[in-house]
PDB file of N, CA and C in Angstrom:
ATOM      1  N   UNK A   1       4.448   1.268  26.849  1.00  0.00           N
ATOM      2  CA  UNK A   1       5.386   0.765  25.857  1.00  0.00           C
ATOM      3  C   UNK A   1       5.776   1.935  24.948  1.00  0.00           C
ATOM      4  N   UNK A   2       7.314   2.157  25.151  1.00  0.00           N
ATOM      5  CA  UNK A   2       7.528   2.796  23.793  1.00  0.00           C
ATOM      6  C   UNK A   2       7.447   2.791  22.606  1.00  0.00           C
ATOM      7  N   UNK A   3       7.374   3.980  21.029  1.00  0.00           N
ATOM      8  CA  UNK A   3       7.566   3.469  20.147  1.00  0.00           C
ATOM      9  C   UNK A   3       8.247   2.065  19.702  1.00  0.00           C
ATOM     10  N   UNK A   4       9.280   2.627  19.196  1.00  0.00           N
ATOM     11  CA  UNK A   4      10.001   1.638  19.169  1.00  0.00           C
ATOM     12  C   UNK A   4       9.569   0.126  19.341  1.00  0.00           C
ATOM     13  N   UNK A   5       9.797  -0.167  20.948  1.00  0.00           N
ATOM     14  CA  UNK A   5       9.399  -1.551  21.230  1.00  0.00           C
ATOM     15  C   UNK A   5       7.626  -2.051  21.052  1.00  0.00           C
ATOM     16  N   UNK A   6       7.047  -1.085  20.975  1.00  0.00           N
ATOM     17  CA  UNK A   6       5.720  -1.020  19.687  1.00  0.00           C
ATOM     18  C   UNK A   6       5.759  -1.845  18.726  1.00  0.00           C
ATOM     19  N   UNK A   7       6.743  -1.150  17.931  1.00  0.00           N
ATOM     20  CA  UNK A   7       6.972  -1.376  16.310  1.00  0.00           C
ATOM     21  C   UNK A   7       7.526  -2.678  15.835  1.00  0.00           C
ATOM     22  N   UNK A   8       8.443  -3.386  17.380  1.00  0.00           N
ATOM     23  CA  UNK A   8       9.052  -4.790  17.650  1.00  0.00           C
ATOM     24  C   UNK A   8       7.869  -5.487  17.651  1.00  0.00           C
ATOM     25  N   UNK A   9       6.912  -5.329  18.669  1.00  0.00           N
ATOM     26  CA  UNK A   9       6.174  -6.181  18.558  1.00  0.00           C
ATOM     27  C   UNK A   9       5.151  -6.388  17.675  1.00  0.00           C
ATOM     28  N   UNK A  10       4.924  -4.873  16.904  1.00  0.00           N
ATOM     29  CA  UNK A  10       4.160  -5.630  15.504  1.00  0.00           C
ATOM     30  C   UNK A  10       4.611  -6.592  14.861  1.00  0.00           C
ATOM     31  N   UNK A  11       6.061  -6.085  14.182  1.00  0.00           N
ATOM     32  CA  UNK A  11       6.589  -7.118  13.611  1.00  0.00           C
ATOM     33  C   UNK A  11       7.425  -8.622  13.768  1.00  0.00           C
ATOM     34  N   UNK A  12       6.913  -8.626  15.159  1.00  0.00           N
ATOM     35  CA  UNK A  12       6.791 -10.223  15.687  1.00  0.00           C
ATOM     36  C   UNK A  12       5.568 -10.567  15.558  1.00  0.00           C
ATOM     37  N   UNK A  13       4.316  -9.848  15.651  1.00  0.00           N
ATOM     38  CA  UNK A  13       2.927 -10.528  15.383  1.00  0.00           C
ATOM     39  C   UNK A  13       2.922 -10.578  14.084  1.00  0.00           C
ATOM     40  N   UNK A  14       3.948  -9.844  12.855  1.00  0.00           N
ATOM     41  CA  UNK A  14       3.512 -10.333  11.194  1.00  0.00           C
ATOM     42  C   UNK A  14       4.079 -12.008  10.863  1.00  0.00           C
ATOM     43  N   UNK A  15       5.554 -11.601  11.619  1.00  0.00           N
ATOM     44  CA  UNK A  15       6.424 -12.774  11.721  1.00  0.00           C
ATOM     45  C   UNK A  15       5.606 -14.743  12.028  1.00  0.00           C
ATOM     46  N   UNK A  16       5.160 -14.040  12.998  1.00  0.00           N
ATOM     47  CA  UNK A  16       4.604 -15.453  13.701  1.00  0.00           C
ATOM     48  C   UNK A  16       3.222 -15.563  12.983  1.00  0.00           C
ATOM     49  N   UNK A  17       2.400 -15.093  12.131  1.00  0.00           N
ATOM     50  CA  UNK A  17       1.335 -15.170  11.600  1.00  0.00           C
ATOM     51  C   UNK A  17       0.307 -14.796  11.965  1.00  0.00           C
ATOM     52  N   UNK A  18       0.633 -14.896  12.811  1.00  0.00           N
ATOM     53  CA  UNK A  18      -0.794 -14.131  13.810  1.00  0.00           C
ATOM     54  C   UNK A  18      -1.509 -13.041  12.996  1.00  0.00           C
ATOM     55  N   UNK A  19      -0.919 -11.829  12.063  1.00  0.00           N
ATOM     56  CA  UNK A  19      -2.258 -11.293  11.290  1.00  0.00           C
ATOM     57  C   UNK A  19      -0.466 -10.911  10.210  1.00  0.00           C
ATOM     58  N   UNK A  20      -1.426 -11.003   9.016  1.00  0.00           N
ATOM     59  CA  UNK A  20      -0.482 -10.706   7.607  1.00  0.00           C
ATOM     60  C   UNK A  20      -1.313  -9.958   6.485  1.00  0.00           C
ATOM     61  N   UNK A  21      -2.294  -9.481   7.151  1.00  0.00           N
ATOM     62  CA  UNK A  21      -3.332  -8.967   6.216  1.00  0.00           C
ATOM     63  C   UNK A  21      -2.653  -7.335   5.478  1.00  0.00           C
ATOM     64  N   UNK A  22      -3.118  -6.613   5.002  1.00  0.00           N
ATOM     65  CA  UNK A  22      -3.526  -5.839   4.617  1.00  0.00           C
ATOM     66  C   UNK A  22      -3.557  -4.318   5.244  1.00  0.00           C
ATOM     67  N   UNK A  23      -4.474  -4.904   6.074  1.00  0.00           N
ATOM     68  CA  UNK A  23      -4.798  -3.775   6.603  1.00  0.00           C
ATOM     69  C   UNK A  23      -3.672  -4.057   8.290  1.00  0.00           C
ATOM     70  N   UNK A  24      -3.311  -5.092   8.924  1.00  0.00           N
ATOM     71  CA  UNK A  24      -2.038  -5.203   9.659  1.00  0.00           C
ATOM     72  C   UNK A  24      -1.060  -4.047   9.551  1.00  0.00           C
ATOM     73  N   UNK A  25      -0.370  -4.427   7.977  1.00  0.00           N
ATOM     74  CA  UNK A  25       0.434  -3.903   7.556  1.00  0.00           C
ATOM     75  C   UNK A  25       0.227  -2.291   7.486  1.00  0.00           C
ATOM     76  N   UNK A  26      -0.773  -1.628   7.027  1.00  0.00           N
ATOM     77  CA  UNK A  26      -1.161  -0.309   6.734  1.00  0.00           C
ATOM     78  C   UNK A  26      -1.102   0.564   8.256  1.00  0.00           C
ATOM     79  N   UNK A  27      -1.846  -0.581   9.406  1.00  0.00           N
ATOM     80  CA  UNK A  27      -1.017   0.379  10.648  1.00  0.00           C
ATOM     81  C   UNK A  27       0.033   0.254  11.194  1.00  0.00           C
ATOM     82  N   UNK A  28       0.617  -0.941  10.507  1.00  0.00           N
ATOM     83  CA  UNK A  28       2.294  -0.846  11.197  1.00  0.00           C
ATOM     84  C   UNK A  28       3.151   1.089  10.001  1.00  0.00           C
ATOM     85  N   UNK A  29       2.388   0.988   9.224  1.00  0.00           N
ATOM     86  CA  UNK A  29       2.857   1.584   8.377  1.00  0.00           C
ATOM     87  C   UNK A  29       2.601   3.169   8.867  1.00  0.00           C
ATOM     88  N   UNK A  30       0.681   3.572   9.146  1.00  0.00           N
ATOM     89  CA  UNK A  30       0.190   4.378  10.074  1.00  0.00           C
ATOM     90  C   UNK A  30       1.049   4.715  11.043  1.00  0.00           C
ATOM     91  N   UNK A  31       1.396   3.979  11.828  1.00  0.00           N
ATOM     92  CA  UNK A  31       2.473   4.121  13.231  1.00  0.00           C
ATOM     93  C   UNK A  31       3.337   4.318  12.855  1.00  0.00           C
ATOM     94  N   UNK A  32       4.228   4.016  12.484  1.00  0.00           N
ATOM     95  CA  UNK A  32       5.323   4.555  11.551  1.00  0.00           C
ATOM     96  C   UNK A  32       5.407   5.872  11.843  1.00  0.00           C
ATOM     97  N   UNK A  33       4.683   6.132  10.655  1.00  0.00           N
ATOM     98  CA  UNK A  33       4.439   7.671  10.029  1.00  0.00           C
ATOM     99  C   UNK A  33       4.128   8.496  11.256  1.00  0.00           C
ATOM    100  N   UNK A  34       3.311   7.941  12.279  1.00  0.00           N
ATOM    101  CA  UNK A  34       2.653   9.267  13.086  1.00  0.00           C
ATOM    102  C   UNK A  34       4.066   9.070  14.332  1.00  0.00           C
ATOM    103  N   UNK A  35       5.104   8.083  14.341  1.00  0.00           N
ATOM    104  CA  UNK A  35       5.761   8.027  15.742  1.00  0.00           C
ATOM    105  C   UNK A  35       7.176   8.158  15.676  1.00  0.00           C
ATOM    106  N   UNK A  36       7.669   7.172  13.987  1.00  0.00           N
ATOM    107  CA  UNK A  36       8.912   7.267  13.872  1.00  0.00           C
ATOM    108  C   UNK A  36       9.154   8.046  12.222  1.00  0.00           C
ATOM    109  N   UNK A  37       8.819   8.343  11.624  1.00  0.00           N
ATOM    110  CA  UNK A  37       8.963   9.219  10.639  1.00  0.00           C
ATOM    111  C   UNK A  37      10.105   9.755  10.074  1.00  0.00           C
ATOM    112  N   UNK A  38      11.020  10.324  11.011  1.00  0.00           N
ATOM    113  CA  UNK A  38      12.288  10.601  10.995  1.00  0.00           C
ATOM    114  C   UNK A  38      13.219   9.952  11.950  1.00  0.00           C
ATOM    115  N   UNK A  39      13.265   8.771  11.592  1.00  0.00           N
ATOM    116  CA  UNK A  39      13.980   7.648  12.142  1.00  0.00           C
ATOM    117  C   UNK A  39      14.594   6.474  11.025  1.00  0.00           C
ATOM    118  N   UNK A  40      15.676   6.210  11.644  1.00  0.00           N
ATOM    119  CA  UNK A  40      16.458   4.985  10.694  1.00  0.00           C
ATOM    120  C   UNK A  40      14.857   3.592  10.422  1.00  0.00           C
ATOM    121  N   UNK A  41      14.131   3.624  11.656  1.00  0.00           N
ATOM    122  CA  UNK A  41      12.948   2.580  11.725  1.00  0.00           C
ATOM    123  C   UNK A  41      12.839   2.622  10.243  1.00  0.00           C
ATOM    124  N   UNK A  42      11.968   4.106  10.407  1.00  0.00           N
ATOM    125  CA  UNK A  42      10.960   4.251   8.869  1.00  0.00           C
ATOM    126  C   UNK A  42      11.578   4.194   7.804  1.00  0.00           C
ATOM    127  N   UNK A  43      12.947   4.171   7.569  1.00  0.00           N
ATOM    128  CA  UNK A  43      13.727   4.144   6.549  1.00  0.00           C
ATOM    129  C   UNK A  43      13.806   3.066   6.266  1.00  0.00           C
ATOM    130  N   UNK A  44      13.934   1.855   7.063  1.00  0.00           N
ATOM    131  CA  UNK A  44      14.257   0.727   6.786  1.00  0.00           C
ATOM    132  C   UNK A  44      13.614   0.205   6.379  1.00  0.00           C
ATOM    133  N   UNK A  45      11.639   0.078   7.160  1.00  0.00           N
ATOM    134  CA  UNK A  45      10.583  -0.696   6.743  1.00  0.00           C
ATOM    135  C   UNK A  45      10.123   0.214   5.608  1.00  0.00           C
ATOM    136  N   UNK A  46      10.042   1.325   4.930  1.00  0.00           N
ATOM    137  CA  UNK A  46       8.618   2.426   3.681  1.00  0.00           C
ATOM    138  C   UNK A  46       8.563   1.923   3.048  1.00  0.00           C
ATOM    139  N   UNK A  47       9.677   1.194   2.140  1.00  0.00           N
ATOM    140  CA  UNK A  47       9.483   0.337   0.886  1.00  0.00           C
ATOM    141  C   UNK A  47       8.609  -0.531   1.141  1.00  0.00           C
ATOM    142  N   UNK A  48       9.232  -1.350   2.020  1.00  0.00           N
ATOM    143  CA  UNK A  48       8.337  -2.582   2.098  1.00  0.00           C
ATOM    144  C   UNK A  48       6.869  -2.484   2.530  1.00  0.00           C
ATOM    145  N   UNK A  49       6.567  -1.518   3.588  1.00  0.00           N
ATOM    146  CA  UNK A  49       5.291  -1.589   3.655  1.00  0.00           C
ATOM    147  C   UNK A  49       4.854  -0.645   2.555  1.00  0.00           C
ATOM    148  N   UNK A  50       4.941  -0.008   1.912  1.00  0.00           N
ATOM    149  CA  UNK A  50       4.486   0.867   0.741  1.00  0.00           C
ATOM    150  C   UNK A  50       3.826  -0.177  -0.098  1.00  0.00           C
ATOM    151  N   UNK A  51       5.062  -1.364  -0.412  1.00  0.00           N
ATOM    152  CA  UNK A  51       4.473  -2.547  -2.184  1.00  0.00           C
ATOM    153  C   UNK A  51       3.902  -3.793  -1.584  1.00  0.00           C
ATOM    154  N   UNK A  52       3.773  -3.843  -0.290  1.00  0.00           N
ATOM    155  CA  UNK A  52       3.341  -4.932   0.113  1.00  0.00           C
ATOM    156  C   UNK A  52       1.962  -4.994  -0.642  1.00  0.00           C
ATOM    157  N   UNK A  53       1.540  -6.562  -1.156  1.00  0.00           N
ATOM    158  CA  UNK A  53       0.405  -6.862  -2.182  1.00  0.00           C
ATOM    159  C   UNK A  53       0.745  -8.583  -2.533  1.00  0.00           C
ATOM    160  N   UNK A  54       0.524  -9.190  -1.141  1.00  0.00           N
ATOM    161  CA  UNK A  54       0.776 -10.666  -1.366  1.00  0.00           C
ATOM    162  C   UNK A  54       0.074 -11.611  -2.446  1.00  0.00           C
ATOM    163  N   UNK A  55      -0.980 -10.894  -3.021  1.00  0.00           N
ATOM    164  CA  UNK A  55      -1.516 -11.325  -4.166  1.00  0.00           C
ATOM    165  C   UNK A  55      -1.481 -11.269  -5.879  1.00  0.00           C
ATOM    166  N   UNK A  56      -0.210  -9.749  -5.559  1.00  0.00           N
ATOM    167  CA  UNK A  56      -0.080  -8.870  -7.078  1.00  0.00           C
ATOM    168  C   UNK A  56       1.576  -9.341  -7.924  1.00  0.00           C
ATOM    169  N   UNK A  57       2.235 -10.067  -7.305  1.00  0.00           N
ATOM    170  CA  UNK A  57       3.492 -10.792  -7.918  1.00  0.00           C
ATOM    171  C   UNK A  57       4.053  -9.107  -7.668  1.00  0.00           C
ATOM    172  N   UNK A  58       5.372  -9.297  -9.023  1.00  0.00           N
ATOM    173  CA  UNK A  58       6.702  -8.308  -9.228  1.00  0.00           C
ATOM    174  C   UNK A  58       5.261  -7.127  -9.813  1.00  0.00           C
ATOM    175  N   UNK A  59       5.945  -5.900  -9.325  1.00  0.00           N
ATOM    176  CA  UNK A  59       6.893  -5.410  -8.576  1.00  0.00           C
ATOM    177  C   UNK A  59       6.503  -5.234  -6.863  1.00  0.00           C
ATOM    178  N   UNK A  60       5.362  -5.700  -6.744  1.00  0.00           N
ATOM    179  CA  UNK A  60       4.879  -5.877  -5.228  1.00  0.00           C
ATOM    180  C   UNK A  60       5.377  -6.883  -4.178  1.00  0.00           C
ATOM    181  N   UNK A  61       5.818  -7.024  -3.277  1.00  0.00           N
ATOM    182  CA  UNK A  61       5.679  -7.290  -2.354  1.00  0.00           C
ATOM    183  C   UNK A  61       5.159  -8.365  -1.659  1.00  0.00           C
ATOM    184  N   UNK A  62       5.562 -10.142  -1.449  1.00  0.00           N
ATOM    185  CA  UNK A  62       5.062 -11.010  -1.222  1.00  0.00           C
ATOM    186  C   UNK A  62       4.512 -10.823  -0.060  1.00  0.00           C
ATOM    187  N   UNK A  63       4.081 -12.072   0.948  1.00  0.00           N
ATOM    188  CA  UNK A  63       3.967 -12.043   2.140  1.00  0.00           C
ATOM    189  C   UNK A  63       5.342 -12.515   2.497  1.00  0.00           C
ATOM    190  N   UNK A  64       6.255 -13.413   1.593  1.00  0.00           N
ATOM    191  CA  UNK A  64       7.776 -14.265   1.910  1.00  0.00           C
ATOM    192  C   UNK A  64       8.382 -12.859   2.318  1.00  0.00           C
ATOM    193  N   UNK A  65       8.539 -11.899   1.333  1.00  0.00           N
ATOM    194  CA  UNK A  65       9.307 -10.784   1.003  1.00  0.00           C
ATOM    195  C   UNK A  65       8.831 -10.145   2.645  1.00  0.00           C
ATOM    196  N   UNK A  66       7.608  -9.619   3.266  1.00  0.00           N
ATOM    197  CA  UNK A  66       7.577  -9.097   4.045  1.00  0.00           C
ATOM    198  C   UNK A  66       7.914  -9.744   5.427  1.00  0.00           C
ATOM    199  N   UNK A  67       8.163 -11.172   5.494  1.00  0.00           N
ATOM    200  CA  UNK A  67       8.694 -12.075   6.236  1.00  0.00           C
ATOM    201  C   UNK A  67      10.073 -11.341   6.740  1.00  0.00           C
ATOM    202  N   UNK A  68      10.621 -11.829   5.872  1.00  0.00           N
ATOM    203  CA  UNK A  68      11.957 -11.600   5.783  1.00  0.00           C
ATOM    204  C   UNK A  68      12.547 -10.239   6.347  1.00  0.00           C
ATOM    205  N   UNK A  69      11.517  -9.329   5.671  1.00  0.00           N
ATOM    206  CA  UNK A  69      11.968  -7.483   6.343  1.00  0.00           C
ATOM    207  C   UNK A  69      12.177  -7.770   7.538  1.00  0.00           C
ATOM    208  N   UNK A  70      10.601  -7.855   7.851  1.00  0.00           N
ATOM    209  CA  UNK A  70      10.096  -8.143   9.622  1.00  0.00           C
ATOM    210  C   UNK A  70      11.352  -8.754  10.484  1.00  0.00           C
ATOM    211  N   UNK A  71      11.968 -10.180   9.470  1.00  0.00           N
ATOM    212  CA  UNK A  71      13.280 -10.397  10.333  1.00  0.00           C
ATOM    213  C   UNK A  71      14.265 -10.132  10.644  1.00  0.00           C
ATOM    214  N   UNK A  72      14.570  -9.294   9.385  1.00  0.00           N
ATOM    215  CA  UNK A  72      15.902  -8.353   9.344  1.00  0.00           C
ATOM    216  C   UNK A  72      15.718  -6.779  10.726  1.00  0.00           C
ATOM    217  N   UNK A  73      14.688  -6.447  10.488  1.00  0.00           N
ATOM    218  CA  UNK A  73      14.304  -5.235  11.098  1.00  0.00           C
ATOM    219  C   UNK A  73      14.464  -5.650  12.492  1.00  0.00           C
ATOM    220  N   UNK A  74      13.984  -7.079  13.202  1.00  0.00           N
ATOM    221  CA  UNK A  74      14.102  -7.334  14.677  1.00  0.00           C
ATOM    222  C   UNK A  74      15.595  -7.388  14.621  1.00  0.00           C
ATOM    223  N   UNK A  75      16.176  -8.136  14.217  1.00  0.00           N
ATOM    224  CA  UNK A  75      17.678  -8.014  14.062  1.00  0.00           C
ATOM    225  C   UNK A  75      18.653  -7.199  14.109  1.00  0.00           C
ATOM    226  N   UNK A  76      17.992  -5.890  13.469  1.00  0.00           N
ATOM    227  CA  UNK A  76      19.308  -4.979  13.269  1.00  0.00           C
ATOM    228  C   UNK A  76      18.399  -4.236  14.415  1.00  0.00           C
ATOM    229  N   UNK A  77      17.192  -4.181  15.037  1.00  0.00           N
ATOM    230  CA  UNK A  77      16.634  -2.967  15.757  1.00  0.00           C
ATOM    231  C   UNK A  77      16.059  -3.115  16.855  1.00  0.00           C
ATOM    232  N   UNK A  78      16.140  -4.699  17.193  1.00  0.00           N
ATOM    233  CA  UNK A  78      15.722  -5.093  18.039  1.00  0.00           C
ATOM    234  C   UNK A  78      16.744  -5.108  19.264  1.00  0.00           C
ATOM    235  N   UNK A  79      16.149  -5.735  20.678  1.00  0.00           N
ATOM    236  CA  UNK A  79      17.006  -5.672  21.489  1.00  0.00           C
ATOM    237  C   UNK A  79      18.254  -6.815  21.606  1.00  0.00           C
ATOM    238  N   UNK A  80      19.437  -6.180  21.763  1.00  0.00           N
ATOM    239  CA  UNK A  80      20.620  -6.815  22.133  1.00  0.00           C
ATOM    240  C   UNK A  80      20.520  -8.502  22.821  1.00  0.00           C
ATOM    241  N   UNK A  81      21.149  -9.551  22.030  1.00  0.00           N
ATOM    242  CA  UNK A  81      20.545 -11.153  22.313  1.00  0.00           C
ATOM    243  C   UNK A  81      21.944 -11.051  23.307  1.00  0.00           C
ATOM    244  N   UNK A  82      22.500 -10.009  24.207  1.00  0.00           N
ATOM    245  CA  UNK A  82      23.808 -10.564  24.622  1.00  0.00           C
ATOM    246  C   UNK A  82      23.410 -10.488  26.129  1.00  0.00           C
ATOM    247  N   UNK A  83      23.757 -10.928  27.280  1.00  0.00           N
ATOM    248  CA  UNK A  83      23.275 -10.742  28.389  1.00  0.00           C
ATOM    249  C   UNK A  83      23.743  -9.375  29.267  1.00  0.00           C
TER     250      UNK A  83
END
């Protein structure tokens, strides 16, 4: 598996619940850094995984808030829904 489609399927396992922890997040974040770094990817997700803190309110980072990235990110980076 490539990067990339890696990085899809983390953020279908945050999406679907399957793990939303903490430390999840820190190697989607890890991977990141060591694979896509200088990529539109890492640009899109740093913020969000940077303040993620589903327990700490404003200015951090819900678990809703990291929902939502996760969905936007399959969306704009994911693969083509056209046949």
């Amino acid at each position: 598996m490539n990067p990339v489609e890696e990085i899809l399927e983390m953020a279908r396992k945050f999406i679907s619940g399957e793990d939303r922890s903490m430390n999840f997040v820190a190697s989607i974040e890890n991977f990141t850094v060591e694979h896509l770094l200088d990529s539109e990817i890492f640009e899109f997700l740093a913020e969000g995984m940077s303040l993620y803190r589903p327990w700490a309110g404003p200015p951090y980072w819900s678990e809703g808030d990291m929902v939502e990235l996760m969905e936007d990110f399959l969306k704009g980076f994911g693969p083509s829904q056209e046949p």
